[in-house]
PDB file of N, CA and C in Angstrom:
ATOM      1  N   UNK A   1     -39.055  20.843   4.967  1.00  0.00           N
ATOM      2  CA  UNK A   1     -40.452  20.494   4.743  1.00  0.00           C
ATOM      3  C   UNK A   1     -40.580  19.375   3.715  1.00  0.00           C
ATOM      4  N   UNK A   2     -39.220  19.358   3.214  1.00  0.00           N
ATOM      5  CA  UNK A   2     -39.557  18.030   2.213  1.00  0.00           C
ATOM      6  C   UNK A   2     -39.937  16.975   2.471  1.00  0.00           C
ATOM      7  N   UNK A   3     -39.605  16.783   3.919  1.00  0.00           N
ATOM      8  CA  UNK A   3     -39.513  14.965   4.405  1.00  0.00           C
ATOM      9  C   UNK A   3     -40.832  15.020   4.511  1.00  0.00           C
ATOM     10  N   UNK A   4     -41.837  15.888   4.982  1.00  0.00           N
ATOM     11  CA  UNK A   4     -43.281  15.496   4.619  1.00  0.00           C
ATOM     12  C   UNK A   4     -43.808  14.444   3.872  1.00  0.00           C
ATOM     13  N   UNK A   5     -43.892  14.728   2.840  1.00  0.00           N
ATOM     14  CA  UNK A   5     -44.061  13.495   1.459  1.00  0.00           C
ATOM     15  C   UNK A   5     -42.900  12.185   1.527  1.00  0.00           C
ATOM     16  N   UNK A   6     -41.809  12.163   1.843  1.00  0.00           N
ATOM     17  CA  UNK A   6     -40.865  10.859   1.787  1.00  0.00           C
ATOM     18  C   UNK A   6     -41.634  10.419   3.316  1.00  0.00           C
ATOM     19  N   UNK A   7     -41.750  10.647   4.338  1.00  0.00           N
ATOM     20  CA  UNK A   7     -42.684  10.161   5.503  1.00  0.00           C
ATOM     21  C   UNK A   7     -43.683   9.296   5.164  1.00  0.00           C
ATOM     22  N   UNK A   8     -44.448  10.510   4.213  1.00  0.00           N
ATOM     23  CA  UNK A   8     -45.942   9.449   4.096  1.00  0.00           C
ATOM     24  C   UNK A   8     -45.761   8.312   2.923  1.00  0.00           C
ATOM     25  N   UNK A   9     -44.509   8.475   2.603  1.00  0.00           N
ATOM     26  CA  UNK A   9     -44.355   7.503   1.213  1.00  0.00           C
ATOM     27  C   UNK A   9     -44.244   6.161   2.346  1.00  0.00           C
ATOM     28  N   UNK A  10     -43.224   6.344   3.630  1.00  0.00           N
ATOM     29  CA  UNK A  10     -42.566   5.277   4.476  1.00  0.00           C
ATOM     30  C   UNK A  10     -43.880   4.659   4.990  1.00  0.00           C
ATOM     31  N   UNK A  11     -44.627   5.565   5.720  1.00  0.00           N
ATOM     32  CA  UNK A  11     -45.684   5.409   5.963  1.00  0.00           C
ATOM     33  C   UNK A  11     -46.733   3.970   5.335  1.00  0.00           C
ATOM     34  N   UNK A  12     -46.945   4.680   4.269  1.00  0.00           N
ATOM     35  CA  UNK A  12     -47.429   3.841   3.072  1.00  0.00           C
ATOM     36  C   UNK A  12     -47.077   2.486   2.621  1.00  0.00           C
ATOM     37  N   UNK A  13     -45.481   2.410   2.037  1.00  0.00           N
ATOM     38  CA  UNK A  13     -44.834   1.137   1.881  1.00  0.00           C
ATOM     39  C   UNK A  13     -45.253   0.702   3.215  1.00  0.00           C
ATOM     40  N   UNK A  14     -44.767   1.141   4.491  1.00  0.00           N
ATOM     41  CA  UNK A  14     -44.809   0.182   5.645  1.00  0.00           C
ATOM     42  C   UNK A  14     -46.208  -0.630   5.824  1.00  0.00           C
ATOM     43  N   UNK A  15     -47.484   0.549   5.575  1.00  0.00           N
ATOM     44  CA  UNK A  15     -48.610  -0.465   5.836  1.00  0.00           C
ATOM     45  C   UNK A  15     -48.860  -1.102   4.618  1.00  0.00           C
ATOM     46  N   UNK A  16     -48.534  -1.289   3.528  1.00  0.00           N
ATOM     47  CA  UNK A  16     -48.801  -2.206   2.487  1.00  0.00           C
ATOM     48  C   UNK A  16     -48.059  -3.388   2.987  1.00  0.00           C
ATOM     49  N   UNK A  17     -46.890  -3.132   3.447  1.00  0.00           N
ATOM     50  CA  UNK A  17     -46.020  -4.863   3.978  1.00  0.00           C
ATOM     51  C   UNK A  17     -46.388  -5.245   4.908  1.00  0.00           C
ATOM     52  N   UNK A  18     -46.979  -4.591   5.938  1.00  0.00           N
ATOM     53  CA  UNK A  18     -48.183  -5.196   6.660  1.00  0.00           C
ATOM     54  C   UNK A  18     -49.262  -5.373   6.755  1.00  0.00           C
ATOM     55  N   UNK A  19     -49.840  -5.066   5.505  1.00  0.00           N
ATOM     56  CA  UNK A  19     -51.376  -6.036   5.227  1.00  0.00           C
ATOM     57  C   UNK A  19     -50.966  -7.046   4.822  1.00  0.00           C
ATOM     58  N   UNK A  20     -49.949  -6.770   3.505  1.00  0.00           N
ATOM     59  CA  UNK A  20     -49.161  -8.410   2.768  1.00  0.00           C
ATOM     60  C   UNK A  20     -48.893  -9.421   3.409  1.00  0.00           C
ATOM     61  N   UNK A  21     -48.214  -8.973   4.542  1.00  0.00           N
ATOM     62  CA  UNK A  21     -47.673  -9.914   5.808  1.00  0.00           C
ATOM     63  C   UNK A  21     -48.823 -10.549   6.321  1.00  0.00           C
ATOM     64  N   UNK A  22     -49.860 -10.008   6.682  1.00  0.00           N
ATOM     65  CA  UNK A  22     -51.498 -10.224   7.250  1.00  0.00           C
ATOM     66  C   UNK A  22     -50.812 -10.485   8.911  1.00  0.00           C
ATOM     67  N   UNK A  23     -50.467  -9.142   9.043  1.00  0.00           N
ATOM     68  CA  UNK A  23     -49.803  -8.373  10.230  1.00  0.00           C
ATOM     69  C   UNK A  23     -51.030  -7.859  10.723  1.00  0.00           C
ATOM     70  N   UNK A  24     -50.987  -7.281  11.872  1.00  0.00           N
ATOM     71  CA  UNK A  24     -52.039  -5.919  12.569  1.00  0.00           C
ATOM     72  C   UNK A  24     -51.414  -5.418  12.761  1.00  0.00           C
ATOM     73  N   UNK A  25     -49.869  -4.567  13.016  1.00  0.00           N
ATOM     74  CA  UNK A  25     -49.089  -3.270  13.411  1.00  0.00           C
ATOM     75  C   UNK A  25     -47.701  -3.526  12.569  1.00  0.00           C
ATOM     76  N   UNK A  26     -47.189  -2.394  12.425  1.00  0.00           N
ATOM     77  CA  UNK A  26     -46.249  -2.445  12.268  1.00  0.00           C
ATOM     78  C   UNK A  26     -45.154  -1.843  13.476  1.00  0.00           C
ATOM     79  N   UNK A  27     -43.967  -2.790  13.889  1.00  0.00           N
ATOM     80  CA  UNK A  27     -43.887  -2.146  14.888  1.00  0.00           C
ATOM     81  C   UNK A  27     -42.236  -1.662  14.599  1.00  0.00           C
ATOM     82  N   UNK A  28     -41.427  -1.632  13.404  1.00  0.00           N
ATOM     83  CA  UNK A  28     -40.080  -0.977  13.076  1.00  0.00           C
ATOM     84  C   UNK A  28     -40.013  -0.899  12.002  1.00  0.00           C
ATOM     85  N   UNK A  29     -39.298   0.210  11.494  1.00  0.00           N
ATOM     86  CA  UNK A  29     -39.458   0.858  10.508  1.00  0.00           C
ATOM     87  C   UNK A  29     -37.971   1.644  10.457  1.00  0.00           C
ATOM     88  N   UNK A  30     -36.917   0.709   9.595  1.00  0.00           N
ATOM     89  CA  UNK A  30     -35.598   0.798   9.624  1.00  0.00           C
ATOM     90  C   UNK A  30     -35.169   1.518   8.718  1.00  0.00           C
ATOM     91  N   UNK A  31     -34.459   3.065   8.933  1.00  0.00           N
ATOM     92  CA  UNK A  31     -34.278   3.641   7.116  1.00  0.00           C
ATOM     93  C   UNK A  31     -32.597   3.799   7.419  1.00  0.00           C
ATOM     94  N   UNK A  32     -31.978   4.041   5.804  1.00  0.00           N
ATOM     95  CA  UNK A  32     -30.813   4.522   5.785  1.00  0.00           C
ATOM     96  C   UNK A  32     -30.738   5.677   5.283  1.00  0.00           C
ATOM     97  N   UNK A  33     -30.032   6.213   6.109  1.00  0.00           N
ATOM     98  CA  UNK A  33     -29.889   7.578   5.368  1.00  0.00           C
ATOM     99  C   UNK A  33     -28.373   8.066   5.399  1.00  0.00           C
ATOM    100  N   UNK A  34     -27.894   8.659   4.006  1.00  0.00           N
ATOM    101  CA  UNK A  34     -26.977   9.537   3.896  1.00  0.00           C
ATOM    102  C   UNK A  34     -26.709  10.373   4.133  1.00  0.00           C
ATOM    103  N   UNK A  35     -25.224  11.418   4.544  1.00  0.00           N
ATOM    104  CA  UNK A  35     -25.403  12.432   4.763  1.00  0.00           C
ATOM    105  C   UNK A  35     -25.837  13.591   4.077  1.00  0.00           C
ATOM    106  N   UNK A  36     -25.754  13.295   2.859  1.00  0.00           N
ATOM    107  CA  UNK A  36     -25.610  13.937   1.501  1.00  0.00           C
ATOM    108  C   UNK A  36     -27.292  13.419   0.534  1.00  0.00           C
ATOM    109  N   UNK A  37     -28.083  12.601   1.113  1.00  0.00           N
ATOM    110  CA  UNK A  37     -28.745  12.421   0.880  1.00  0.00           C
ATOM    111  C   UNK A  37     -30.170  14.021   0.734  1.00  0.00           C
ATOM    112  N   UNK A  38     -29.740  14.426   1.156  1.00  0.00           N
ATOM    113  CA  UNK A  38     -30.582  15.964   1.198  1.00  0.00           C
ATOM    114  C   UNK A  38     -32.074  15.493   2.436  1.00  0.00           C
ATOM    115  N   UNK A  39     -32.252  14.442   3.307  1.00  0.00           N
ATOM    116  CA  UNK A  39     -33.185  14.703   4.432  1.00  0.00           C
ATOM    117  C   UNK A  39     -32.524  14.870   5.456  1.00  0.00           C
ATOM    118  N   UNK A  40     -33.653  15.029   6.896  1.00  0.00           N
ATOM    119  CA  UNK A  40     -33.110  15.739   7.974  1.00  0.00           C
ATOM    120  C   UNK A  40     -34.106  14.125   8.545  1.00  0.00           C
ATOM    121  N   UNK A  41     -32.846  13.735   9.355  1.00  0.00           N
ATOM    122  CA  UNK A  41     -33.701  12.909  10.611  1.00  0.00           C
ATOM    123  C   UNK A  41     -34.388  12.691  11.388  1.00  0.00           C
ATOM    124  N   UNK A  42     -34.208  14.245  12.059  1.00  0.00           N
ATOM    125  CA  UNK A  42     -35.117  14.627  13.540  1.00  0.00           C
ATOM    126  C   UNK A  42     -36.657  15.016  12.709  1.00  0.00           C
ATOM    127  N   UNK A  43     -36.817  15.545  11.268  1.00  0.00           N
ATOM    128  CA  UNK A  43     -37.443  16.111  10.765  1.00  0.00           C
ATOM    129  C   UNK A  43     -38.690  14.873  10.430  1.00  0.00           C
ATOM    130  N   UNK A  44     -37.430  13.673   9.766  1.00  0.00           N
ATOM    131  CA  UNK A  44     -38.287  12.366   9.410  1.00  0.00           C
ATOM    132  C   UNK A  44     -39.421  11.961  10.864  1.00  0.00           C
ATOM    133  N   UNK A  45     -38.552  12.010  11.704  1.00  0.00           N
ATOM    134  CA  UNK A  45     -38.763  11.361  12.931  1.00  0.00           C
ATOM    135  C   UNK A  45     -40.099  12.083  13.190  1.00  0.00           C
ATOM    136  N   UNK A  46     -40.344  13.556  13.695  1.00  0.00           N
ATOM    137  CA  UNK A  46     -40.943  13.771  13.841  1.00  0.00           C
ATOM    138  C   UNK A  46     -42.338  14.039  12.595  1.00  0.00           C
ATOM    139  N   UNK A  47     -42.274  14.057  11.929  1.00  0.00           N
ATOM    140  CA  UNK A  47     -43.410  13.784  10.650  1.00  0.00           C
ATOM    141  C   UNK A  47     -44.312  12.347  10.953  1.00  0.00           C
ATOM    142  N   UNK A  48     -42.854  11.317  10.905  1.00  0.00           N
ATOM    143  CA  UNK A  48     -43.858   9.479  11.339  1.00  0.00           C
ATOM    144  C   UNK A  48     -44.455  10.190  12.421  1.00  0.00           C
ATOM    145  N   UNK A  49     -44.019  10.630  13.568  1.00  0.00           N
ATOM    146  CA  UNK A  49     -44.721  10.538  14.935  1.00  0.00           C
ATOM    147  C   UNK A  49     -46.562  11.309  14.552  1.00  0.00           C
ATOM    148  N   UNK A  50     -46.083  12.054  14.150  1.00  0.00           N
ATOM    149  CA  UNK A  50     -47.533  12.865  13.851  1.00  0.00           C
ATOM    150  C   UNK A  50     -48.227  12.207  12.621  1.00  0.00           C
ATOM    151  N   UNK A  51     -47.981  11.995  11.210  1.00  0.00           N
ATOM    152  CA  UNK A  51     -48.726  11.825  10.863  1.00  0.00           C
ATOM    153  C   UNK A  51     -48.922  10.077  10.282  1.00  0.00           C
ATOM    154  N   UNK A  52     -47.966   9.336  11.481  1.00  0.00           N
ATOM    155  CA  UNK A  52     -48.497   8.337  11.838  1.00  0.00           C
ATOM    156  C   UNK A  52     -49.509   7.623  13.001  1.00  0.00           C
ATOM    157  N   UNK A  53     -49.945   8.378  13.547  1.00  0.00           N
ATOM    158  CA  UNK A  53     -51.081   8.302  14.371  1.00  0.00           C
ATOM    159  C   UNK A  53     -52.561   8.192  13.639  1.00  0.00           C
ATOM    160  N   UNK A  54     -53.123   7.015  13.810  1.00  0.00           N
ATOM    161  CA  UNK A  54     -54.349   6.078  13.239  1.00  0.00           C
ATOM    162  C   UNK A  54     -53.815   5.574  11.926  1.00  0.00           C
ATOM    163  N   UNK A  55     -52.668   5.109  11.682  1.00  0.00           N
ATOM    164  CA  UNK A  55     -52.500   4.182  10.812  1.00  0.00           C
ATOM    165  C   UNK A  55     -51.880   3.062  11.527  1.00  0.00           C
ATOM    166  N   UNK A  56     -51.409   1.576  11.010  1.00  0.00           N
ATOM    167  CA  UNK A  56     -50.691   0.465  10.932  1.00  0.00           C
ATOM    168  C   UNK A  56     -49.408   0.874  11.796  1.00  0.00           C
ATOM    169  N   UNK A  57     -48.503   2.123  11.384  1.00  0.00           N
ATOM    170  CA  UNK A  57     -47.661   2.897  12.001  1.00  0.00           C
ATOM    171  C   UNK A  57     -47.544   3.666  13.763  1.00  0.00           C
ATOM    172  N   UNK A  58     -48.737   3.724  13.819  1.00  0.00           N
ATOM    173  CA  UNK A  58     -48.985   4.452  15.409  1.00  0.00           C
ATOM    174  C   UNK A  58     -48.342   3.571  16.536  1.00  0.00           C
ATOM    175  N   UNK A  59     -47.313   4.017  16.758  1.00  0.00           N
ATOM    176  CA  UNK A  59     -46.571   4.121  17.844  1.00  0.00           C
ATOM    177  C   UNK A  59     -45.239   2.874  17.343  1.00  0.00           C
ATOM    178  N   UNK A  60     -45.421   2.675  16.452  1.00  0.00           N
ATOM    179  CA  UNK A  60     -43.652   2.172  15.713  1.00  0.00           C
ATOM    180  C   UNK A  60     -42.692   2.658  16.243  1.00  0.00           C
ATOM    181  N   UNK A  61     -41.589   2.257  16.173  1.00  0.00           N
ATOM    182  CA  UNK A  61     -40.099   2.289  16.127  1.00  0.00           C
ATOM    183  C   UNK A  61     -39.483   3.264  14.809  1.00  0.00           C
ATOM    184  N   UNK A  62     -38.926   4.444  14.829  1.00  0.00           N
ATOM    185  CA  UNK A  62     -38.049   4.813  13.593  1.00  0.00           C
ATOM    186  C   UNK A  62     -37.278   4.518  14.079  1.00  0.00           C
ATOM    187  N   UNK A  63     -36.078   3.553  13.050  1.00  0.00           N
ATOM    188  CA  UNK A  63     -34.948   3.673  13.205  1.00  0.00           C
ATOM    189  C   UNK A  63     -33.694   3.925  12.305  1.00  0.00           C
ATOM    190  N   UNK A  64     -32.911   4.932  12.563  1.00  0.00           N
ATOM    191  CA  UNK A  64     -32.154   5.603  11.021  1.00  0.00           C
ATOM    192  C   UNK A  64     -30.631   4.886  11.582  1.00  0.00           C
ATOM    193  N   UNK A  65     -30.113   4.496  10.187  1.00  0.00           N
ATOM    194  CA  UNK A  65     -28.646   4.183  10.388  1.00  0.00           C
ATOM    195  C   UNK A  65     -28.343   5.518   8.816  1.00  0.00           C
ATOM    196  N   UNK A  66     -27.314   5.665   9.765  1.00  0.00           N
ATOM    197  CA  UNK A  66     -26.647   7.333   8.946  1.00  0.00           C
ATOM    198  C   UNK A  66     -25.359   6.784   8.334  1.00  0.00           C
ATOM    199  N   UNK A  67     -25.173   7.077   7.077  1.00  0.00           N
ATOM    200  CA  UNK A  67     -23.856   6.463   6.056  1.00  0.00           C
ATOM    201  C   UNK A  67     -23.636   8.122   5.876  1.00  0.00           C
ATOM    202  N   UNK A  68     -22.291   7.988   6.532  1.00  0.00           N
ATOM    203  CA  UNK A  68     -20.970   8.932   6.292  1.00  0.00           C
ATOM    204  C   UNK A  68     -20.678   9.139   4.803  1.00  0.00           C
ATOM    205  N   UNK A  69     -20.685  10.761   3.732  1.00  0.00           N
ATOM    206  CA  UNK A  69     -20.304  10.763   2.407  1.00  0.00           C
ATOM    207  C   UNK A  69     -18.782  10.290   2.610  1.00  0.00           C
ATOM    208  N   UNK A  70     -18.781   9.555   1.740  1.00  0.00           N
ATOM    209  CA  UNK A  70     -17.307   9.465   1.377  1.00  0.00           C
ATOM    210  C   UNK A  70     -16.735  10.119  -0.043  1.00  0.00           C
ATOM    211  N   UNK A  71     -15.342  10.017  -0.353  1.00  0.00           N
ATOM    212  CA  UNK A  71     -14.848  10.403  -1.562  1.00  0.00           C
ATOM    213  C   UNK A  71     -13.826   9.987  -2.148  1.00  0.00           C
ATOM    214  N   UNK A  72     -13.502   9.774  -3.473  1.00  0.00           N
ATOM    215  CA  UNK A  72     -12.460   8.988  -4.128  1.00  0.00           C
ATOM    216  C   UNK A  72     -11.976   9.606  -4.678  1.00  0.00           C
ATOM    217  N   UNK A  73     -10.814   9.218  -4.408  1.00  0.00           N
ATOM    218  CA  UNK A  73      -9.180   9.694  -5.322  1.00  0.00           C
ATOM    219  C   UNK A  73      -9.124   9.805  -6.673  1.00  0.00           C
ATOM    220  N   UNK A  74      -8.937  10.392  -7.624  1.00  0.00           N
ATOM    221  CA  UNK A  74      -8.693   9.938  -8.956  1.00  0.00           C
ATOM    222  C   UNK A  74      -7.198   9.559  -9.184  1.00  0.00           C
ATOM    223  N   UNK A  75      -6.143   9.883  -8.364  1.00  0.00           N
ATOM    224  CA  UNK A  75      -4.813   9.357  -8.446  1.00  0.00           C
ATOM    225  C   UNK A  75      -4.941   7.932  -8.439  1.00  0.00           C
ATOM    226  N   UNK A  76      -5.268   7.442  -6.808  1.00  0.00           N
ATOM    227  CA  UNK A  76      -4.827   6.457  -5.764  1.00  0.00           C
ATOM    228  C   UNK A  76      -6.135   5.589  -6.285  1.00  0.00           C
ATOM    229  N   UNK A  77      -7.378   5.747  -6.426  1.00  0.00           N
ATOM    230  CA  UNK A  77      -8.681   4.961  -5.938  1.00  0.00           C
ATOM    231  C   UNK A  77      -8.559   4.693  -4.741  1.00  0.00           C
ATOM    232  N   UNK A  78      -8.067   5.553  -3.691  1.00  0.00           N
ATOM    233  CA  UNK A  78      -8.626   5.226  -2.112  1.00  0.00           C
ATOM    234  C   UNK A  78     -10.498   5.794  -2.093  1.00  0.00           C
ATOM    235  N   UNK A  79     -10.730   5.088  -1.402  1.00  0.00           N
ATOM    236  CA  UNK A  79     -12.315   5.907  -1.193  1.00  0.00           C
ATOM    237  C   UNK A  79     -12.049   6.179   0.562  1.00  0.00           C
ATOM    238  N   UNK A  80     -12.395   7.555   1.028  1.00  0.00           N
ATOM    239  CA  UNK A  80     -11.987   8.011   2.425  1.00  0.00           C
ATOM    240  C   UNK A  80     -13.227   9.134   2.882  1.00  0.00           C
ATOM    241  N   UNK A  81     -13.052   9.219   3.988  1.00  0.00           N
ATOM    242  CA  UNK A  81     -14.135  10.249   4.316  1.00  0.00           C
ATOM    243  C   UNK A  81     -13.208  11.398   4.694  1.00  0.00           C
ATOM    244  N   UNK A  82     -14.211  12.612   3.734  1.00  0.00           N
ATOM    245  CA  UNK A  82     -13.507  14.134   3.807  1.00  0.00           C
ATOM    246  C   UNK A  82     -13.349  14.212   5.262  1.00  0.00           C
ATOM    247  N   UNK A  83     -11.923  15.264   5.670  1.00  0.00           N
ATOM    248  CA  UNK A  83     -11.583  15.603   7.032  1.00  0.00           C
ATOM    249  C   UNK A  83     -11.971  17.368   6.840  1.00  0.00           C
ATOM    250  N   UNK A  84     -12.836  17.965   8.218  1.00  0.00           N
ATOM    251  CA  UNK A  84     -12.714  19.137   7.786  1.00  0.00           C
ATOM    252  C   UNK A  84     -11.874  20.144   6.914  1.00  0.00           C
ATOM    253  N   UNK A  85     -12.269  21.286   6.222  1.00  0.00           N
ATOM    254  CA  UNK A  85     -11.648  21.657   5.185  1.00  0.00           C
ATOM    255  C   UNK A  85     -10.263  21.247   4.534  1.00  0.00           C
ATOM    256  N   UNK A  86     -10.559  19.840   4.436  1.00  0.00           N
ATOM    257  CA  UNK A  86     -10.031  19.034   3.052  1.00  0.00           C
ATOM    258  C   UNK A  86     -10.405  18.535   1.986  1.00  0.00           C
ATOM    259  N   UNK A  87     -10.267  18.421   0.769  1.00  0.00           N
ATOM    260  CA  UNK A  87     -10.479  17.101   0.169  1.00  0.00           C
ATOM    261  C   UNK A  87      -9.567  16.128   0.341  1.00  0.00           C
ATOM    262  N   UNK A  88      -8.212  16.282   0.916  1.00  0.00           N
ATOM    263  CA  UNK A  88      -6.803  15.659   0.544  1.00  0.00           C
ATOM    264  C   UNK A  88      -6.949  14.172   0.767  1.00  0.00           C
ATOM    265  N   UNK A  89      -6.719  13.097   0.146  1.00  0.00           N
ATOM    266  CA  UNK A  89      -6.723  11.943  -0.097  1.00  0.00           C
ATOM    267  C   UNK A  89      -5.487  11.504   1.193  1.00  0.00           C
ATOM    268  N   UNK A  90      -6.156  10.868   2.309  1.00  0.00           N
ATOM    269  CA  UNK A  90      -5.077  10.222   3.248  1.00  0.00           C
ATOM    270  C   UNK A  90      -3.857   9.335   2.785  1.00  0.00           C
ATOM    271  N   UNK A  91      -3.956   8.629   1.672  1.00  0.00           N
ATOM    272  CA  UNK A  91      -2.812   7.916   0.977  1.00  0.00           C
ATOM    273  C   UNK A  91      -1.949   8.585  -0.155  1.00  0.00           C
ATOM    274  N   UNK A  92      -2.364   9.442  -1.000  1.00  0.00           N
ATOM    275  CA  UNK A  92      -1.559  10.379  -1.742  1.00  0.00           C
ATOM    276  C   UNK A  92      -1.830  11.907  -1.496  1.00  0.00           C
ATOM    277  N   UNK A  93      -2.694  12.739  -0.897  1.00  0.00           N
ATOM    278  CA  UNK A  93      -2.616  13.935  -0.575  1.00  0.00           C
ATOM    279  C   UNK A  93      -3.411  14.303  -2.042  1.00  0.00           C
ATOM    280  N   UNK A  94      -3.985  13.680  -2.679  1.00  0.00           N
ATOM    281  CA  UNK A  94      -4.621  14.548  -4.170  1.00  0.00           C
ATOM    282  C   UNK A  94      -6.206  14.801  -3.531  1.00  0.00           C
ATOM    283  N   UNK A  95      -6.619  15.780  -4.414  1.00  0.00           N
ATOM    284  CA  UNK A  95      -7.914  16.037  -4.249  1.00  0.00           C
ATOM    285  C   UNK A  95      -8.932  14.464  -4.798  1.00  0.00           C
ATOM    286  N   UNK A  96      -9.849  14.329  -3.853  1.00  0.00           N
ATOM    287  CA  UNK A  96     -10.800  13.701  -4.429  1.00  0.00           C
ATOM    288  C   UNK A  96     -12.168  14.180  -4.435  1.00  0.00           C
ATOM    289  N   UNK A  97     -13.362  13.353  -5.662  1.00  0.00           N
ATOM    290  CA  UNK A  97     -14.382  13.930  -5.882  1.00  0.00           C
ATOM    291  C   UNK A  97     -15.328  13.301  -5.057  1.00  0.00           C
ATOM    292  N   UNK A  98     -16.349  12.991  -5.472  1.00  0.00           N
ATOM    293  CA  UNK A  98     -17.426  12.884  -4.525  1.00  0.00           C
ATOM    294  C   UNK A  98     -18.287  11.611  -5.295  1.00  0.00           C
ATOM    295  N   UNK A  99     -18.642  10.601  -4.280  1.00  0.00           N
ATOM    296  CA  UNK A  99     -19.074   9.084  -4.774  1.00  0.00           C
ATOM    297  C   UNK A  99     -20.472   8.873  -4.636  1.00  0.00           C
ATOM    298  N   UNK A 100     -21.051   8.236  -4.669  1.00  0.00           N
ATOM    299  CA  UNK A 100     -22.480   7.857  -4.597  1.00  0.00           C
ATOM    300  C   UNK A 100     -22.950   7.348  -2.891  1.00  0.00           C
ATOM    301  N   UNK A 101     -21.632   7.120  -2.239  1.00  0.00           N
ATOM    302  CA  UNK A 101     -21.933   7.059  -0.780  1.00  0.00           C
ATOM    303  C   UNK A 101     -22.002   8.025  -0.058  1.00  0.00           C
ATOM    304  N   UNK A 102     -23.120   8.381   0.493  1.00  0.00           N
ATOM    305  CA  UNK A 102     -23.107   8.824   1.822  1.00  0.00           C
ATOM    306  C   UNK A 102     -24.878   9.870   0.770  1.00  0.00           C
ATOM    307  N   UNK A 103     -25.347   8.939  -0.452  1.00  0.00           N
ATOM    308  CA  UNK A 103     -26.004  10.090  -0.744  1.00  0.00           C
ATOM    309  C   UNK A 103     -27.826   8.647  -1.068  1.00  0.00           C
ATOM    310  N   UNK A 104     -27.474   7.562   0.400  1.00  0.00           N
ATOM    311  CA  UNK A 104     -28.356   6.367   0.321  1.00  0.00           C
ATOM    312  C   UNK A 104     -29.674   7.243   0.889  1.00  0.00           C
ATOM    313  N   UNK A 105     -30.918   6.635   0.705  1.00  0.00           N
ATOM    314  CA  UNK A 105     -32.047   6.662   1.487  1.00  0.00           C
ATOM    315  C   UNK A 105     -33.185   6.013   1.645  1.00  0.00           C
ATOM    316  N   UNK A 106     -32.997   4.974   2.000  1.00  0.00           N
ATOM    317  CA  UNK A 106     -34.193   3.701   1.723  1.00  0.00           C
ATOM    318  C   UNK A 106     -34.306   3.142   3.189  1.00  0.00           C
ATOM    319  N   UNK A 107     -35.691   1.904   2.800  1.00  0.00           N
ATOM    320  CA  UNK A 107     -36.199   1.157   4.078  1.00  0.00           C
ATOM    321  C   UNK A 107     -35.189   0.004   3.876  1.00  0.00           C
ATOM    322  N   UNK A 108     -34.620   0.281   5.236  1.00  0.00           N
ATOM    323  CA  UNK A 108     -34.033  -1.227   5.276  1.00  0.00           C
ATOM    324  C   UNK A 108     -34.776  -2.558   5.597  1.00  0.00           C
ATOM    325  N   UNK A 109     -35.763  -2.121   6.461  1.00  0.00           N
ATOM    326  CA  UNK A 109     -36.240  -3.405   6.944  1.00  0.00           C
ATOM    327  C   UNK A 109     -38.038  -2.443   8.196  1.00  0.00           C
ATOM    328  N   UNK A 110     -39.028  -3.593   7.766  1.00  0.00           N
ATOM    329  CA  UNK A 110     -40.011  -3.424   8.384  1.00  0.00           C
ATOM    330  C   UNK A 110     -40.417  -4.373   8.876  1.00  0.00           C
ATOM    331  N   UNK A 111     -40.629  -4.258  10.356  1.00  0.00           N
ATOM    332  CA  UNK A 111     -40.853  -5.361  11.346  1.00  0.00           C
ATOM    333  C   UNK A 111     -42.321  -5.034  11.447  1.00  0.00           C
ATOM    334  N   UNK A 112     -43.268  -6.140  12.116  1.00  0.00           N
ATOM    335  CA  UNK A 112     -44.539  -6.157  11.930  1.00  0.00           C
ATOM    336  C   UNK A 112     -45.321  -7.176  12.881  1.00  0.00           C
ATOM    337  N   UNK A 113     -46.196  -7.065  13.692  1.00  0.00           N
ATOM    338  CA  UNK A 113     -46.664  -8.329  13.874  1.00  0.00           C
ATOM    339  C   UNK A 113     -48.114  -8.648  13.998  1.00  0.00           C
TER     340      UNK A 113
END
């Protein structure tokens, strides 16, 4: 239920860059999201659909590009993506911790015309 409020935030930014633009629609609405980021996609998706209807937004494009968590070595500095129940580092076998990737969530890009 969280993505509620991050929706209408997208929502929002999107029709402010298309008044700025001196657009009439917005017609894509590009996010990234992590895995680790704590939202749900289908969840985002369906929130724009509904409570973008009679805004700038009604009948847009979502489109999510999904960044894989990754994790780094403290031996090696490899950065790798965990394999089921591992942490093991593919180049030295050590445990690694957990990085700031895979935990993105922003607009990449809003198309408009």
């Amino acid at each position: 239920m969280h993505e509620y409020p991050i929706t209408q935030q997208i929502i929002k930014i999107s029709e402010k860059h298309c008044r700025e633009a001196g657009a009439e629609k917005v017609t894509k609405v590009r996010l990234v999201v992590g895995e680790y980021s704590g939202f749900v996609g289908d969840s985002i998706q369906m929130y724009f659909d509904v409570i973008g209807k009679g805004t700038l937004c009604e009948g847009a494009l979502l489109e999510m590009e999904y960044v894989k968590a990754k994790l780094k070595c403290p031996a090696c500095g490899e950065i790798y993506q965990k394999i089921p129940m591992s942490f093991a580092c593919p180049k030295c076998g050590e445990d690694g911790g957990p990085t700031e990737i895979g935990k993105e969530f922003y607009i990449e890009e809003i198309e408009v015309e």
